[in-house]
C-alpha atoms as a PDB file:
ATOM      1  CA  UNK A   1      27.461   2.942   7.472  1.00  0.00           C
ATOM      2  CA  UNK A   2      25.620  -0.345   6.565  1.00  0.00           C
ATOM      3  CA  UNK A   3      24.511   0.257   2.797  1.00  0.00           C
ATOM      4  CA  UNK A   4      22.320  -2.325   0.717  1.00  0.00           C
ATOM      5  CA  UNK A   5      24.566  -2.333  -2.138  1.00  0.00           C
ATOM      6  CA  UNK A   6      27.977  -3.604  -2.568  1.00  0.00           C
ATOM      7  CA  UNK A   7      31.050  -2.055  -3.069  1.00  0.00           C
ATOM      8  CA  UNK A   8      31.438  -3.201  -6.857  1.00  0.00           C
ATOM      9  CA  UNK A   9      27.506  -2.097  -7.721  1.00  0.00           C
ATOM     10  CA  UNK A  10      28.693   1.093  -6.116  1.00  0.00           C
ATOM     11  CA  UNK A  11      31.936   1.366  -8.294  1.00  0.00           C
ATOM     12  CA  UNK A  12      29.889   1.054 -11.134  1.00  0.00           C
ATOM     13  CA  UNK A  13      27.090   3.257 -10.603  1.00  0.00           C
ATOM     14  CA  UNK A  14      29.756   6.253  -9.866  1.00  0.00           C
ATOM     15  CA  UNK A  15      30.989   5.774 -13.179  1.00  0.00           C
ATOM     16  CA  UNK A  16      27.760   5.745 -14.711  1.00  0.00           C
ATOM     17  CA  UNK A  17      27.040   8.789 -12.565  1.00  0.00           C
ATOM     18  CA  UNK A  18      29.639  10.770 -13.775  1.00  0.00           C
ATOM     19  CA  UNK A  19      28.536  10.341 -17.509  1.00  0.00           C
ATOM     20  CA  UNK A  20      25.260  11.991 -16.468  1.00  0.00           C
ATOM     21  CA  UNK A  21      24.614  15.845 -15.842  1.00  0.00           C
ATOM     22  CA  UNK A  22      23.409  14.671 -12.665  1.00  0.00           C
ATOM     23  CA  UNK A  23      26.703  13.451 -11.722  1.00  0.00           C
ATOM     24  CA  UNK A  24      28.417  16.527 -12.885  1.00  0.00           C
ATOM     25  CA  UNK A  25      26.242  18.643 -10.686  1.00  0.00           C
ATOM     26  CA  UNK A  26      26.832  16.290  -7.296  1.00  0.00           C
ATOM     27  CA  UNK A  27      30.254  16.739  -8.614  1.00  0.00           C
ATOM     28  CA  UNK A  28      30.058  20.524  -7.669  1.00  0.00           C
ATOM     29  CA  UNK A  29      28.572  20.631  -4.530  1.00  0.00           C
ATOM     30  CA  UNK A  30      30.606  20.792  -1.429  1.00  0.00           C
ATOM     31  CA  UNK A  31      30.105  17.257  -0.196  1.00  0.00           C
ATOM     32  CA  UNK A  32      28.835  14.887  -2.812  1.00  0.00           C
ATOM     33  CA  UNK A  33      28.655  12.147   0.267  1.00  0.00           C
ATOM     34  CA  UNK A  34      25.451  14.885   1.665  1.00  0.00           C
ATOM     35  CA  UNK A  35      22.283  13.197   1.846  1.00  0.00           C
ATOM     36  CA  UNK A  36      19.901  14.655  -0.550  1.00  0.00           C
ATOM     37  CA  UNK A  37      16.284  14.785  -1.614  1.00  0.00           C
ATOM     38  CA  UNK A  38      14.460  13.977  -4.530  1.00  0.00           C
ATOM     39  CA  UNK A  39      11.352  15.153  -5.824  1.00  0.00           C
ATOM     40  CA  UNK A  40       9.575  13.157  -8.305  1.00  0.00           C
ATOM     41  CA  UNK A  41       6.143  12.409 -10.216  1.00  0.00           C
ATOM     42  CA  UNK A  42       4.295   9.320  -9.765  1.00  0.00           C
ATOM     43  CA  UNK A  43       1.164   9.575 -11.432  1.00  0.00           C
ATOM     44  CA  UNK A  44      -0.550  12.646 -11.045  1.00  0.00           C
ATOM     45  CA  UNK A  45       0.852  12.796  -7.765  1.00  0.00           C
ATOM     46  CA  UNK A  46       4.315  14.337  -6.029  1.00  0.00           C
ATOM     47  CA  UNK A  47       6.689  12.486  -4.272  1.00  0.00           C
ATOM     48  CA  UNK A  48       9.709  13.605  -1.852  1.00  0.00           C
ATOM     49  CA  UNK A  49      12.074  11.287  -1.073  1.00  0.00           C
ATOM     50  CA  UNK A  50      14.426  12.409   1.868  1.00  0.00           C
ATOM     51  CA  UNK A  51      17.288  10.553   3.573  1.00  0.00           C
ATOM     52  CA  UNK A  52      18.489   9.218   0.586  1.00  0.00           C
ATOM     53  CA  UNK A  53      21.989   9.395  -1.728  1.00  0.00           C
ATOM     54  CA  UNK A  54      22.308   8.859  -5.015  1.00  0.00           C
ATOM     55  CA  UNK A  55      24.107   5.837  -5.912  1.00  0.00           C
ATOM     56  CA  UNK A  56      23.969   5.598  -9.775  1.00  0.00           C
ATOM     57  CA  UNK A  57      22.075   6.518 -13.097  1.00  0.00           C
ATOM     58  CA  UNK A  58      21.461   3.617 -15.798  1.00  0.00           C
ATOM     59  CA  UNK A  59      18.610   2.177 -18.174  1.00  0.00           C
ATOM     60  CA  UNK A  60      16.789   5.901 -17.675  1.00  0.00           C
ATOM     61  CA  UNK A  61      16.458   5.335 -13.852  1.00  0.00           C
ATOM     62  CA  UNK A  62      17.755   7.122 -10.652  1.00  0.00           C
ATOM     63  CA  UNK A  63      18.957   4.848  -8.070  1.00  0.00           C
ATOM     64  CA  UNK A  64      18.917   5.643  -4.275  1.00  0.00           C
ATOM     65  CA  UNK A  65      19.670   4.189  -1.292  1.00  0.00           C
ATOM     66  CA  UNK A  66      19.043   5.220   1.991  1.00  0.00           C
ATOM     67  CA  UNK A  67      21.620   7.267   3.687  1.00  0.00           C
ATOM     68  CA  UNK A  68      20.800   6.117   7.082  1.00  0.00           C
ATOM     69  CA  UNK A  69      19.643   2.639   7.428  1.00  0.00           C
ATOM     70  CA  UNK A  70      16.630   4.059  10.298  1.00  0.00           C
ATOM     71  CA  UNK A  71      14.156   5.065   9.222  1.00  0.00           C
ATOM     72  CA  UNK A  72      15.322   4.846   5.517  1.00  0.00           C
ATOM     73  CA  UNK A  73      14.387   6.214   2.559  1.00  0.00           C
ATOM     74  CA  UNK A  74      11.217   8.455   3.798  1.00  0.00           C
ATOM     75  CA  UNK A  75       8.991   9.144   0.664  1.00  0.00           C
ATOM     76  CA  UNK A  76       6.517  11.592   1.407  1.00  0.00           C
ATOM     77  CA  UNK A  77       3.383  11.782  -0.947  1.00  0.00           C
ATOM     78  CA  UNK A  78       1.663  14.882  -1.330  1.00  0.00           C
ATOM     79  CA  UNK A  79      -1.628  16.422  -2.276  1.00  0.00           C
ATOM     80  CA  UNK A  80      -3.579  19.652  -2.446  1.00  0.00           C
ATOM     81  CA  UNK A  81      -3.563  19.692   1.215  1.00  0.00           C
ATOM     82  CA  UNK A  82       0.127  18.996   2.054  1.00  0.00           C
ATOM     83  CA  UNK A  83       1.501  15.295   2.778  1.00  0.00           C
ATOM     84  CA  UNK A  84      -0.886  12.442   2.882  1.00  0.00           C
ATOM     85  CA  UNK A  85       1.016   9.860   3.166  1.00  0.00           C
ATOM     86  CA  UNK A  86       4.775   8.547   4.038  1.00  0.00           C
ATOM     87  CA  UNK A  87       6.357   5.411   3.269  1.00  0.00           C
ATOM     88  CA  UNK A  88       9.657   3.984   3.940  1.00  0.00           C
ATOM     89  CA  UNK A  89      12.532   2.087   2.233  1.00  0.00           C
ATOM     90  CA  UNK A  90      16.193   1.175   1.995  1.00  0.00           C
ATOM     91  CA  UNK A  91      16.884   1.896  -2.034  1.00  0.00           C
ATOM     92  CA  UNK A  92      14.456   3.825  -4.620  1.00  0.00           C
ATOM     93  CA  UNK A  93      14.548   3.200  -8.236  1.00  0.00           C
ATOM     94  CA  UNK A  94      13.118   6.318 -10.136  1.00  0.00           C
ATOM     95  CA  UNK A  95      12.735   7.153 -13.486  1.00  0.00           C
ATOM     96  CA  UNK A  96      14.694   9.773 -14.558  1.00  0.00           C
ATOM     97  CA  UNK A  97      12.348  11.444 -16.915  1.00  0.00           C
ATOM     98  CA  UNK A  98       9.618  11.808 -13.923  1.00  0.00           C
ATOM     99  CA  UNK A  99      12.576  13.615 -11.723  1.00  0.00           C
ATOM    100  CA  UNK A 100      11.237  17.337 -10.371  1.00  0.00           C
ATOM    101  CA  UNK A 101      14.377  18.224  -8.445  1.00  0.00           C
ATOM    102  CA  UNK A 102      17.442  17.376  -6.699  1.00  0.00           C
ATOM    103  CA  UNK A 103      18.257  19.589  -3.147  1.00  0.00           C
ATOM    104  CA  UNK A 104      21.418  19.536  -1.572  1.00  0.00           C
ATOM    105  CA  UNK A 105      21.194  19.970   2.141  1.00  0.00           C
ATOM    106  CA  UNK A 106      17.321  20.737   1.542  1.00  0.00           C
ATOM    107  CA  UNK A 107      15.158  21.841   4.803  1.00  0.00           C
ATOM    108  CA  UNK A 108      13.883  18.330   6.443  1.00  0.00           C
ATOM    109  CA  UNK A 109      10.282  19.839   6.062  1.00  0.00           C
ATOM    110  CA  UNK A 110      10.267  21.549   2.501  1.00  0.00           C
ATOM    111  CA  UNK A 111       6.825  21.644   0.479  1.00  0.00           C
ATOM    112  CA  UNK A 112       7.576  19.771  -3.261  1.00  0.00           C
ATOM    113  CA  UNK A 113       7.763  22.143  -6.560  1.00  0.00           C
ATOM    114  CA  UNK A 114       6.221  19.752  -8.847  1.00  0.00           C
ATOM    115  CA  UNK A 115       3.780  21.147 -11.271  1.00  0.00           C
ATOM    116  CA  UNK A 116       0.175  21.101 -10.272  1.00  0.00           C
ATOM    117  CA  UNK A 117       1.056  20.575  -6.545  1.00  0.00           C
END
């Protein structure tokens, strides 16, 4: 799997990881190589980003990359209405105080939990 980070960056971040409870809860579920998805506010909005793994935790951010290279990263926005709009990348930087949730093996079209969605 081609992955926009290298192996050193990726040594790192697991170590930073498993400082984190984040890290000790990928620690406990069955396959901690799953892709996963996080849901996140950005602004007064809610964001889903699926197709991703979590490659480290440092300086109060959650990094991602994408878990397979095409599409990428799909972040889904969403609204009142449902999603209204989808974008696309190959790593995600988020900050870890606007983190909603973090699904294991999460349905490919779940609705978000944030607050006020």
């Amino acid at each position: 799997m081609d992955t926009p980070t290298s192996q050193e960056a990726e040594m790192f971040s697991t170590e930073a990881l498993n400082g984190h409870p984040i890290g000790v809860f990928m620690n406990q579920c069955p396959d901690p190589c799953q892709l996963v998805a996080v849901e996140f506010e950005c602004g007064k909005c809610c964001k889903k980003a699926c197709n991703a793994r979590i490659v480290g935790i440092g300086g109060g951010f959650l990094s991602l990359a994408a878990f397979n290279p095409c599409p990428g990263i799909v972040i889904k926005l969403f609204g009142e209405e449902g999603v209204i709009d989808t974008e696309y990348a190959q790593c995600a930087l988020i900050r870890l105080d606007r983190v909603c949730s973090i699904e294991v093996g999460f349905p490919a079209n779940a609705t978000p939990t944030c607050p006020g969605v």
